[in-house]
N, C-alpha and C. Protein backbone atom coordinates (compact mmCIF):
# COMPACT_ATOMS: atom_id res chain seq x y z
N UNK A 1 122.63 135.49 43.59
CA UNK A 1 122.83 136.65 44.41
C UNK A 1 122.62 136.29 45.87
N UNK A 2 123.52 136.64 47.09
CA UNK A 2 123.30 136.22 48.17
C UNK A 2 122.76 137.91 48.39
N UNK A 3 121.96 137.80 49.40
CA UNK A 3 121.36 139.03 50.54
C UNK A 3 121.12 138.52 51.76
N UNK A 4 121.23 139.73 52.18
CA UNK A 4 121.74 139.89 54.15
C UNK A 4 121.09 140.82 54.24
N UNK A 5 119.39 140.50 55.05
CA UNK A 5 118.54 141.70 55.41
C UNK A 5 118.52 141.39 57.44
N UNK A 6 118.54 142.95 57.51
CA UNK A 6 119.14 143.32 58.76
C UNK A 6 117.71 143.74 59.76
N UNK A 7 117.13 142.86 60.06
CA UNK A 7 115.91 143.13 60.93
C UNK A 7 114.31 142.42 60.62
N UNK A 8 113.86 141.59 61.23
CA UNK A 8 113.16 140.46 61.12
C UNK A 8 111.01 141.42 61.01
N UNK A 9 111.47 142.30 60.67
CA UNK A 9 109.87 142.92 60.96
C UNK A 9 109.33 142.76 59.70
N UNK A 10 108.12 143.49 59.60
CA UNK A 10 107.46 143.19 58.19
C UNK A 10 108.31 143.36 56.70
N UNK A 11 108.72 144.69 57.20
CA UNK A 11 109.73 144.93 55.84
C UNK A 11 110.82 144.06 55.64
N UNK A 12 111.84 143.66 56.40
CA UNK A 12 112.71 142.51 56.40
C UNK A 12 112.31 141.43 56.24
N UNK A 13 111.16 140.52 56.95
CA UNK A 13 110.70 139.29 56.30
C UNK A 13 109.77 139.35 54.88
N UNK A 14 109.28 140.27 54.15
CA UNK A 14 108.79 140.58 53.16
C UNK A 14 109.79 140.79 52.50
N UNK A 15 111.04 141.50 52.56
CA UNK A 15 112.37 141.58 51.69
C UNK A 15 112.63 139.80 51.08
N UNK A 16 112.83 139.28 52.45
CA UNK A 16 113.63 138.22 52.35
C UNK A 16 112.54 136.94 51.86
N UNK A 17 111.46 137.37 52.26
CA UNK A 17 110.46 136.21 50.84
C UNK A 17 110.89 136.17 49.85
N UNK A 18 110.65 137.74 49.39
CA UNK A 18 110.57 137.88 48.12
C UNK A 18 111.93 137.80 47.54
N UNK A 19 112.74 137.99 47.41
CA UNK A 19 114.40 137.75 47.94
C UNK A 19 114.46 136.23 46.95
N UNK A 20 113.82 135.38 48.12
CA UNK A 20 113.97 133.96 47.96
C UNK A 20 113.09 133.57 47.37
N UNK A 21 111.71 134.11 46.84
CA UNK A 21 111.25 133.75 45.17
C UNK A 21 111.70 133.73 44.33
N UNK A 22 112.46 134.55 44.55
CA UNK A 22 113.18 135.36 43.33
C UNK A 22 114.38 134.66 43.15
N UNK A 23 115.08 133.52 43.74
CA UNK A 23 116.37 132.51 43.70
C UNK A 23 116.97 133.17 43.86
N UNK A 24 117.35 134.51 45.03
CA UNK A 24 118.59 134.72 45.70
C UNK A 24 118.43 134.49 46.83
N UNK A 25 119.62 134.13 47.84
CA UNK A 25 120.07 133.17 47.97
C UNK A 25 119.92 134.66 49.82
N UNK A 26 118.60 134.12 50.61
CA UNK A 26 118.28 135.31 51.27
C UNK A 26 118.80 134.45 52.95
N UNK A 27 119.53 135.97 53.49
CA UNK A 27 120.22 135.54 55.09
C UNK A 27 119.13 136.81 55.94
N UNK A 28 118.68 136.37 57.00
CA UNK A 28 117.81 137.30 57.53
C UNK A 28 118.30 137.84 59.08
N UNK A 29 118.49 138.82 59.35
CA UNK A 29 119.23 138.80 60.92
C UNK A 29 118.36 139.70 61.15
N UNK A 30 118.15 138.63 62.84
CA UNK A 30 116.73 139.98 64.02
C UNK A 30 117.12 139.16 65.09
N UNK A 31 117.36 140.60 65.85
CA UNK A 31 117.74 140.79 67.23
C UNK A 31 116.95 139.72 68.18
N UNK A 32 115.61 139.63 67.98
CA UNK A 32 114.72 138.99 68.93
C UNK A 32 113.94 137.74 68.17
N UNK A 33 112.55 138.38 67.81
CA UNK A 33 111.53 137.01 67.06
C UNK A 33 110.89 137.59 66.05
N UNK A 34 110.69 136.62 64.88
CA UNK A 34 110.85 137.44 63.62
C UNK A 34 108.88 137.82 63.73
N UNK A 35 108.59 138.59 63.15
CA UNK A 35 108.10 139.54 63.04
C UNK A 35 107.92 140.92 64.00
N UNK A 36 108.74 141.52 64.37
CA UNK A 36 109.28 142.68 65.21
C UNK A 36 108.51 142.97 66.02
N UNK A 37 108.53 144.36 65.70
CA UNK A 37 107.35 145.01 66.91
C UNK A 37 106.36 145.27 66.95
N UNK A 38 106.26 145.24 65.29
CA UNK A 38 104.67 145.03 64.52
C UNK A 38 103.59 143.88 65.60
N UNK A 39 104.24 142.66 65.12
CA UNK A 39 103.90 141.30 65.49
C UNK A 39 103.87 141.29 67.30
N UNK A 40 104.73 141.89 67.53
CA UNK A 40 105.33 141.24 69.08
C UNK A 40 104.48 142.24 70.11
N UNK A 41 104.63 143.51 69.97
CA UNK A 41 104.37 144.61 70.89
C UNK A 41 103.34 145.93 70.43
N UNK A 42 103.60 145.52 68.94
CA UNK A 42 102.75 146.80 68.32
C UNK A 42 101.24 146.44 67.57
N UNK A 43 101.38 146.72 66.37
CA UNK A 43 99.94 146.79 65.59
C UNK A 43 99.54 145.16 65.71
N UNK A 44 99.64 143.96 65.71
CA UNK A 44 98.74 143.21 66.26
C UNK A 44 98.04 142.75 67.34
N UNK A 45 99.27 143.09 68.35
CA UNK A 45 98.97 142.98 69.44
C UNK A 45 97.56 144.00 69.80
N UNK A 46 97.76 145.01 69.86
CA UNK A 46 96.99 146.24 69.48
C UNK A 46 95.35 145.68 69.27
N UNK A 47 95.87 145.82 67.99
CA UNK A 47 94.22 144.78 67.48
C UNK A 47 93.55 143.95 67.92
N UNK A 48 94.49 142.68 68.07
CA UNK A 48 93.68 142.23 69.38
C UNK A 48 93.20 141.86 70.19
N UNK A 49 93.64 143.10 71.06
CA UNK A 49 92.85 143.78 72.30
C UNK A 49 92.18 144.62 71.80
N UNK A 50 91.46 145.26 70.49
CA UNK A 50 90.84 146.53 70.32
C UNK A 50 89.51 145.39 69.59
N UNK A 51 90.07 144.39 68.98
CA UNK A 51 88.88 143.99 68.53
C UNK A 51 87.77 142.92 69.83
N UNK A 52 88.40 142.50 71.19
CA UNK A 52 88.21 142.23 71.92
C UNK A 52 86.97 143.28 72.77
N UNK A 53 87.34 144.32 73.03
CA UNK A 53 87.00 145.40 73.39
C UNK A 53 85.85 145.92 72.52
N UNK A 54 85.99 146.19 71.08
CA UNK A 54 84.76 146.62 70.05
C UNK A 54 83.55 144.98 70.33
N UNK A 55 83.87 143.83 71.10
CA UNK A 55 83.14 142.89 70.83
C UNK A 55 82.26 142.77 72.55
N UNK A 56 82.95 143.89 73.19
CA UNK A 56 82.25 143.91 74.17
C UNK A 56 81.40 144.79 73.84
N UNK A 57 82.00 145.72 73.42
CA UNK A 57 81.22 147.32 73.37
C UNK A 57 79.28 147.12 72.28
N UNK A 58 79.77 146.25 71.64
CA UNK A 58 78.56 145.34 70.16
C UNK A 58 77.95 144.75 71.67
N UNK A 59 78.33 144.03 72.45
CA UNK A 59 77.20 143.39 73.40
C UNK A 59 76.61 144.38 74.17
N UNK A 60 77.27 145.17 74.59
CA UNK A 60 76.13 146.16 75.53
C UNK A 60 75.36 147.21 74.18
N UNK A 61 75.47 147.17 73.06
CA UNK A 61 74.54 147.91 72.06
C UNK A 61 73.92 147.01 71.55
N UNK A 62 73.63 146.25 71.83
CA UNK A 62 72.61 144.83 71.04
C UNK A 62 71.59 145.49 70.76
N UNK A 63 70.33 146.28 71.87
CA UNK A 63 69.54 146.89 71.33
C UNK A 63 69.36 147.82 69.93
N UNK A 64 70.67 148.57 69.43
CA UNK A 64 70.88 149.18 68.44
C UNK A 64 70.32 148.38 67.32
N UNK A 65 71.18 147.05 67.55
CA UNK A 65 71.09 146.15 66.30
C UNK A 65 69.56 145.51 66.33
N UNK A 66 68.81 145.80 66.91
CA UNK A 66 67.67 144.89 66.87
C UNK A 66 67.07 143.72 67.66
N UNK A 67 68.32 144.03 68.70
CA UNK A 67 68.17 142.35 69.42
C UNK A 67 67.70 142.70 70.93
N UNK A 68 66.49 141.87 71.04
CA UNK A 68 66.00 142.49 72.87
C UNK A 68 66.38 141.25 73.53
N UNK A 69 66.61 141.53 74.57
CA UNK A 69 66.33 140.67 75.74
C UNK A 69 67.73 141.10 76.24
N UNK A 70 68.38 140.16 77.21
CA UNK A 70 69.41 140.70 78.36
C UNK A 70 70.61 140.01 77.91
N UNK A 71 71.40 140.92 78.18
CA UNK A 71 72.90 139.87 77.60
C UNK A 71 73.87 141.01 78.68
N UNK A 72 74.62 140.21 79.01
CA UNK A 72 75.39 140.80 80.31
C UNK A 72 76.88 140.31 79.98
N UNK A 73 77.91 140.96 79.28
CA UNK A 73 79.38 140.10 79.01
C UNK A 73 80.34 141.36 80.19
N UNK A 74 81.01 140.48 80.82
CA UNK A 74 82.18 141.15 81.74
C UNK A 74 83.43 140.76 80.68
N UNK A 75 84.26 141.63 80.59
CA UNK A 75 85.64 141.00 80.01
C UNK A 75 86.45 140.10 81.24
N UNK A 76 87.15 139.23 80.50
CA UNK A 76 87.84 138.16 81.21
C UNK A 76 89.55 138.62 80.98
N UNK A 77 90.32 139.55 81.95
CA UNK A 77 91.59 139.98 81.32
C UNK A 77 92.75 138.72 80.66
N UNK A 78 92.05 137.81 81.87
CA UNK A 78 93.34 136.64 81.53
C UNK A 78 93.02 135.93 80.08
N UNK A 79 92.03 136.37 79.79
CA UNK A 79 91.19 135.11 78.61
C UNK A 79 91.51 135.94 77.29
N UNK A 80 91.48 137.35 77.78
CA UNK A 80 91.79 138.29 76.95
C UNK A 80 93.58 138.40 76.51
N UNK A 81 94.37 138.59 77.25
CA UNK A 81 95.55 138.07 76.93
C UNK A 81 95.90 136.80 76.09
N UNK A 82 95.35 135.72 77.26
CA UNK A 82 96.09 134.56 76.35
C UNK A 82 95.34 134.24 75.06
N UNK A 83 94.39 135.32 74.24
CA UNK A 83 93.92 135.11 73.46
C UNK A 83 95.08 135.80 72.07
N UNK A 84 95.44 136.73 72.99
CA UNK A 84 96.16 138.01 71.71
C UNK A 84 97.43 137.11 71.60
N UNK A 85 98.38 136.63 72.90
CA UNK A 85 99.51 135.89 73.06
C UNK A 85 99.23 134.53 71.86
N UNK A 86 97.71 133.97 71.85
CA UNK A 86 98.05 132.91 70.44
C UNK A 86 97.50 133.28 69.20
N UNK A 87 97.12 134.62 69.28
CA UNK A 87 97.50 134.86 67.75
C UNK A 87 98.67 135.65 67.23
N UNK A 88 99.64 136.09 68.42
CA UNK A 88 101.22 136.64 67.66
C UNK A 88 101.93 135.05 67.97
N UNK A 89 101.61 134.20 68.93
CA UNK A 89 102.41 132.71 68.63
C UNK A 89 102.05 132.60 67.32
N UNK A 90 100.73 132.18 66.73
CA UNK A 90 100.39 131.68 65.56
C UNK A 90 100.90 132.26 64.46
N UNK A 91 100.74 133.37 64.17
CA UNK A 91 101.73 134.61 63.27
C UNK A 91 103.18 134.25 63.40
N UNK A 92 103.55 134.09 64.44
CA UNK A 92 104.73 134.07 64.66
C UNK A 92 105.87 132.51 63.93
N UNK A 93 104.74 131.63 64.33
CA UNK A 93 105.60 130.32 63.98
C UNK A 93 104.89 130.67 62.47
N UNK A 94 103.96 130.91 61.41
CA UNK A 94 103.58 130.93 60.35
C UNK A 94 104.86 131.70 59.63
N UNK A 95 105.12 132.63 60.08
CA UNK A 95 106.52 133.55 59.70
C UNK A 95 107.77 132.78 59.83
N UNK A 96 108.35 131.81 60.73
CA UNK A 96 108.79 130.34 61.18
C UNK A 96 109.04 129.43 59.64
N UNK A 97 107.98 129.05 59.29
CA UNK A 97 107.29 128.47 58.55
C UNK A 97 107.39 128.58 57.05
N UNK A 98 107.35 129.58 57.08
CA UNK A 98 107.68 130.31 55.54
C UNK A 98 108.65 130.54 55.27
N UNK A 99 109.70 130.90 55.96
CA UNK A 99 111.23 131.09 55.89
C UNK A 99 111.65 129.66 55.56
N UNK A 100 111.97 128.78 56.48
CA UNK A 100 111.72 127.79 56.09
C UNK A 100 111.95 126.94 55.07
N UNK A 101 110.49 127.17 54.48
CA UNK A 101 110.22 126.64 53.21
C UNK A 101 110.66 127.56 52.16
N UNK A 102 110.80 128.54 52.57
CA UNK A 102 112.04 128.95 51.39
C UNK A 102 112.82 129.06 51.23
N UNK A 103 113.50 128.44 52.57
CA UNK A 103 114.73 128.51 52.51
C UNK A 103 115.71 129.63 52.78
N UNK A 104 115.03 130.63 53.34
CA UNK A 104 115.52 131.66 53.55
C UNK A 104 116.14 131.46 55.29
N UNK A 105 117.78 131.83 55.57
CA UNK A 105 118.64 131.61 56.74
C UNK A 105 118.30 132.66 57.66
N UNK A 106 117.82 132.13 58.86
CA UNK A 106 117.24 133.20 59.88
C UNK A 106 118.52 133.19 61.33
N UNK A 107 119.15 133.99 61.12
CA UNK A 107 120.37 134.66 62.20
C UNK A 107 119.51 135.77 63.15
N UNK A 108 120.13 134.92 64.61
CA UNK A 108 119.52 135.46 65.58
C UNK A 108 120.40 136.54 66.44
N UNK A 109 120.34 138.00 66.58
CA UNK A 109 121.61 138.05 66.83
C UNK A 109 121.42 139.48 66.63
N UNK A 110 122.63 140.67 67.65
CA UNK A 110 122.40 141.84 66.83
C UNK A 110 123.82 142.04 65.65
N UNK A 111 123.38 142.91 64.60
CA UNK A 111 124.14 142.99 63.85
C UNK A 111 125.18 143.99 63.31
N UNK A 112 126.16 144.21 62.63
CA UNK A 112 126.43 145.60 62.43
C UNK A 112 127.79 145.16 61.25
N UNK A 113 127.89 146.03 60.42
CA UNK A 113 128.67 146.38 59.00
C UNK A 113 129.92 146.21 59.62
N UNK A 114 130.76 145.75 58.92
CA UNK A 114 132.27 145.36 58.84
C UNK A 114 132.92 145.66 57.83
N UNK A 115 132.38 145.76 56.59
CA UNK A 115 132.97 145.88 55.50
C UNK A 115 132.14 145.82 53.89
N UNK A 116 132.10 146.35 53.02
CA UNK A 116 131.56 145.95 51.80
C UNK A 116 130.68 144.79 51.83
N UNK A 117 129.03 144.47 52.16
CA UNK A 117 128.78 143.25 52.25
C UNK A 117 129.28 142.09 53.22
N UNK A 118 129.53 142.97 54.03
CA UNK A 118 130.19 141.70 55.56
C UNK A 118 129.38 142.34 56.77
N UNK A 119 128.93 141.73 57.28
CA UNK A 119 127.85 141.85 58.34
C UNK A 119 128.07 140.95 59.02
N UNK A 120 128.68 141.60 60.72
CA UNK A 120 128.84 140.67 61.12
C UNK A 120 127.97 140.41 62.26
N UNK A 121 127.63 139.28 62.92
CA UNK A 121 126.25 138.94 64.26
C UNK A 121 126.45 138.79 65.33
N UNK A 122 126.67 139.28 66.50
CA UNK A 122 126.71 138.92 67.90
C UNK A 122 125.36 137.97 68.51
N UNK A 123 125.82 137.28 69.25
CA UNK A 123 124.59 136.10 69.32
C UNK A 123 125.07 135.39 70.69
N UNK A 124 124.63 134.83 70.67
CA UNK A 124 124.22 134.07 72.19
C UNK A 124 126.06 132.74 72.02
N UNK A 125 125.63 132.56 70.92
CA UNK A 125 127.12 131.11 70.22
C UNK A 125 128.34 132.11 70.41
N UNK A 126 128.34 133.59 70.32
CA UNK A 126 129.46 133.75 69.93
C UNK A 126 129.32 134.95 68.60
N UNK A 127 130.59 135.24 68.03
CA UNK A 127 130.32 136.21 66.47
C UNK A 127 129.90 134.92 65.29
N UNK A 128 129.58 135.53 64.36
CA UNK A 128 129.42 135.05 63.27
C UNK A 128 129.13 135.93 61.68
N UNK A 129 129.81 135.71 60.87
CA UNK A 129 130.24 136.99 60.04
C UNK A 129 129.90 136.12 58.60
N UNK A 130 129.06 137.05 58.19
CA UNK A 130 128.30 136.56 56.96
C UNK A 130 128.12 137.68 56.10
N UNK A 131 128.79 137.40 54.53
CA UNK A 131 129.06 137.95 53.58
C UNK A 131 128.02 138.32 52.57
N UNK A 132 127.67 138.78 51.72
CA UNK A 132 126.87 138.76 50.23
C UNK A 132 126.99 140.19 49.49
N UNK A 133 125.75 139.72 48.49
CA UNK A 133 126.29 141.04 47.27
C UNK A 133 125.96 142.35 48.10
N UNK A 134 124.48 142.44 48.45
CA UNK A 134 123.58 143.80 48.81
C UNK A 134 123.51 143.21 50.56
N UNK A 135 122.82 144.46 50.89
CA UNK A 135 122.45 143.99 52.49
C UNK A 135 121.45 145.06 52.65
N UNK A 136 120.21 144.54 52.94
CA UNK A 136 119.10 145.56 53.20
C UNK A 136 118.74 145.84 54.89
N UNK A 137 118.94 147.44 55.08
CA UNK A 137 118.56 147.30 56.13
C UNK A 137 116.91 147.72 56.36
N UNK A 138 116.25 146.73 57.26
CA UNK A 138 115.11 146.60 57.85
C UNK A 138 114.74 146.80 58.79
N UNK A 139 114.97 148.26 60.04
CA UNK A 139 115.42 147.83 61.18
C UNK A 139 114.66 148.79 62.11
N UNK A 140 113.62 149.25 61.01
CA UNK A 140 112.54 149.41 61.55
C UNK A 140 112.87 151.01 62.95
N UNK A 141 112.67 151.45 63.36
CA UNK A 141 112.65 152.54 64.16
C UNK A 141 112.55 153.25 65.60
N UNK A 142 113.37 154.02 66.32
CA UNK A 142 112.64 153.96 67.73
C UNK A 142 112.66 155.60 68.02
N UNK A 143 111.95 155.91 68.51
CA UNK A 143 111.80 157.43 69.03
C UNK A 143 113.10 158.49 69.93
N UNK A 144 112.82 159.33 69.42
CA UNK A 144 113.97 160.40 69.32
C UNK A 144 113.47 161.31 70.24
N UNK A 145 114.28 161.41 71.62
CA UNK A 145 113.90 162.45 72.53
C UNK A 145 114.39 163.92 71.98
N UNK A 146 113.29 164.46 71.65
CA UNK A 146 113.77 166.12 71.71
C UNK A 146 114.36 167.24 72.74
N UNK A 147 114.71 167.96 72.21
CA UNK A 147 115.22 168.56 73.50
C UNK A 147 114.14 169.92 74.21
N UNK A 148 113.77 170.10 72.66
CA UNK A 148 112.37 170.96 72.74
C UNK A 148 110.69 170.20 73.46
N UNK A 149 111.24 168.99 73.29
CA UNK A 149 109.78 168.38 73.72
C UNK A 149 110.33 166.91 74.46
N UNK A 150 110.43 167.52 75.77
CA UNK A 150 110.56 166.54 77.00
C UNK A 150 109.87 165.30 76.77
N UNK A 151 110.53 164.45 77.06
CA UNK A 151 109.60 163.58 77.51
C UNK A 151 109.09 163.27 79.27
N UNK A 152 107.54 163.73 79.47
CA UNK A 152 107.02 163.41 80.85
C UNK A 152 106.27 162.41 81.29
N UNK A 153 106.17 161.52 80.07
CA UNK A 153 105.55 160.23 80.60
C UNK A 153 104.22 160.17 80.93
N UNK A 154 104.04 161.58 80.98
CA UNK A 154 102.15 161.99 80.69
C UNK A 154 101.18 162.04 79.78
N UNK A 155 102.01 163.25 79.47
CA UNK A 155 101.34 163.80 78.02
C UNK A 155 102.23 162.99 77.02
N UNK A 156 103.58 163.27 76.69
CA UNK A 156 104.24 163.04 75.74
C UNK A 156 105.29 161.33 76.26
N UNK A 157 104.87 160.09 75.92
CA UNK A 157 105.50 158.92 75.87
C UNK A 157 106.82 158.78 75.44
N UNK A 158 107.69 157.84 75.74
CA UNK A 158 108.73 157.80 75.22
C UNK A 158 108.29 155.73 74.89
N UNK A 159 107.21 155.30 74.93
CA UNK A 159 106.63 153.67 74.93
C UNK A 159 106.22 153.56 73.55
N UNK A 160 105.87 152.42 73.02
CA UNK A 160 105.43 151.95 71.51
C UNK A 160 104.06 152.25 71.29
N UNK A 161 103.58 152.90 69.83
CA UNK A 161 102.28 153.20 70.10
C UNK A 161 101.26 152.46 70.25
N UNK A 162 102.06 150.91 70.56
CA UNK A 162 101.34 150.01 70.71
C UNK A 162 100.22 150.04 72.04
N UNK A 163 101.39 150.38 73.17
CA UNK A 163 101.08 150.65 74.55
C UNK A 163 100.09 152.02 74.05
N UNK A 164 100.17 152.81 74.01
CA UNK A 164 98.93 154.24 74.15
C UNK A 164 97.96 153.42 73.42
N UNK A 165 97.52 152.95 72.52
CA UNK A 165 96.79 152.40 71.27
C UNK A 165 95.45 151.04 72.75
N UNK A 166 96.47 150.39 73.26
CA UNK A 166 95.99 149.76 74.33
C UNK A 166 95.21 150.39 75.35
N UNK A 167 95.80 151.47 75.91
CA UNK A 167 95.42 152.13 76.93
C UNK A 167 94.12 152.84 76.86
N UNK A 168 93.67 153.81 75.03
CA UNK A 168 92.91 154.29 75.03
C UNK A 168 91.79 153.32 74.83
N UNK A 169 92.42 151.97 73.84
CA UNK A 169 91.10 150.92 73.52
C UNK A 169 90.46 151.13 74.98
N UNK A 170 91.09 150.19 76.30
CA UNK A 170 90.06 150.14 77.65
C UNK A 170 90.11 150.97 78.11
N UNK A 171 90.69 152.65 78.22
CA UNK A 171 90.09 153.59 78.59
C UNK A 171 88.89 153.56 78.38
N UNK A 172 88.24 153.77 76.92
CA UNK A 172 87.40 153.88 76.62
C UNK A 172 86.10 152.53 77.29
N UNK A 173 86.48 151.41 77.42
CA UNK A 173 85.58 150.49 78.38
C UNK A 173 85.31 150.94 79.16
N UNK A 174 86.80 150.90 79.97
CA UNK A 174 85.94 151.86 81.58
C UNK A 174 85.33 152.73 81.30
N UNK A 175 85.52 153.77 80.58
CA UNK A 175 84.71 154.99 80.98
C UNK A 175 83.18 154.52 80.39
N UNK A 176 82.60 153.51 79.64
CA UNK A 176 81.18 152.66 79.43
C UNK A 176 80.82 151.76 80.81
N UNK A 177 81.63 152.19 81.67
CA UNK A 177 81.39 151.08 82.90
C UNK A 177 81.43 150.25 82.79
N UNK A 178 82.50 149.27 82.10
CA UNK A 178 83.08 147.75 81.89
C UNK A 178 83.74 147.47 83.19
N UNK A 179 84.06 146.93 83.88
CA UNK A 179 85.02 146.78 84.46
C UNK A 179 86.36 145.39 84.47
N UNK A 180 87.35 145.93 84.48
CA UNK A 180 88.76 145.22 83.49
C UNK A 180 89.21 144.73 84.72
């Protein structure tokens, strides 16, 4: 069985593992770098910076835990970045990695239906048009402006909840008097 899954995020590279355990014969197409927005912009990224932040917040409560004497941690933003940046690299080539070795075909490229099982790829080379039985789409989601509910960029975002998820983690620093 050949398959053609249409978007490189958790659900699409979890399709296309399992896909290719399974000895069919798996083609994977994503727009950008495979693990999406999960990986790239959203829930790891997210984390962390939130578990960064909960490891400051544990040093100024040391007393809670039992521990006296003075401990003074400032966050380091740059140290803090290029910390989150190598664990979605690391995730990232591990996902790399596994495809790979299973052999599963990673098309870079955006994509769109042509016909019964024909999917074809716009890409940087040029088209490229690749056939099979099924084609799963994986393609993961983006927000829908209402007409009833503006978007003002205040209250209501039109950004990934990755970004708000960020914002409130060091909100919440600053407002403990961290300074970022």
């Amino acid at each position: 069985m050949k398959l053609t899954i249409i978007g490189g995020g958790p659900g699409g590279y979890t399709a296309a593992f399992a896909a290719a355990k399974a000895g069919a014969e798996a083609t994977l197409i994503e727009r950008a770098h495979l693990g999406g927005t999960c990986l790239h912009t959203g829930c790891i990224p997210t984390k962390t910076l939130r578990s960064s932040a909960d490891a400051l917040d544990t040093v100024a409560r040391l007393r809670e835990f039992g521990i006296a004497g003075d401990c003074t941690a400032t966050p380091d933003m740059s140290a803090i970045v290029a910390r989150k940046r190598k664990v979605t690299a690391t995730l990232q080539t591990g996902l790399e990695k596994t495809a790979a070795q299973l052999k599963v075909r990673v098309v870079r490229g955006d994509a769109e239906f042509v016909g019964a099982g024909l999917v074809r790829v716009a890409s940087v080379d040029g088209f490229l048009e690749i056939t099979g039985d099924r084609v799963i789409l994986a393609t993961g989601s983006s927000p829908l402006e209402l007409p009833s509910l503006p978007v003002d960029h205040r209250l209501v975002q039109r950004r990934c909840a990755g970004a708000a998820n960020r914002a409130r983690t060091f909100g919440r620093c600053r407002r403990r008097g961290y300074r970022l």
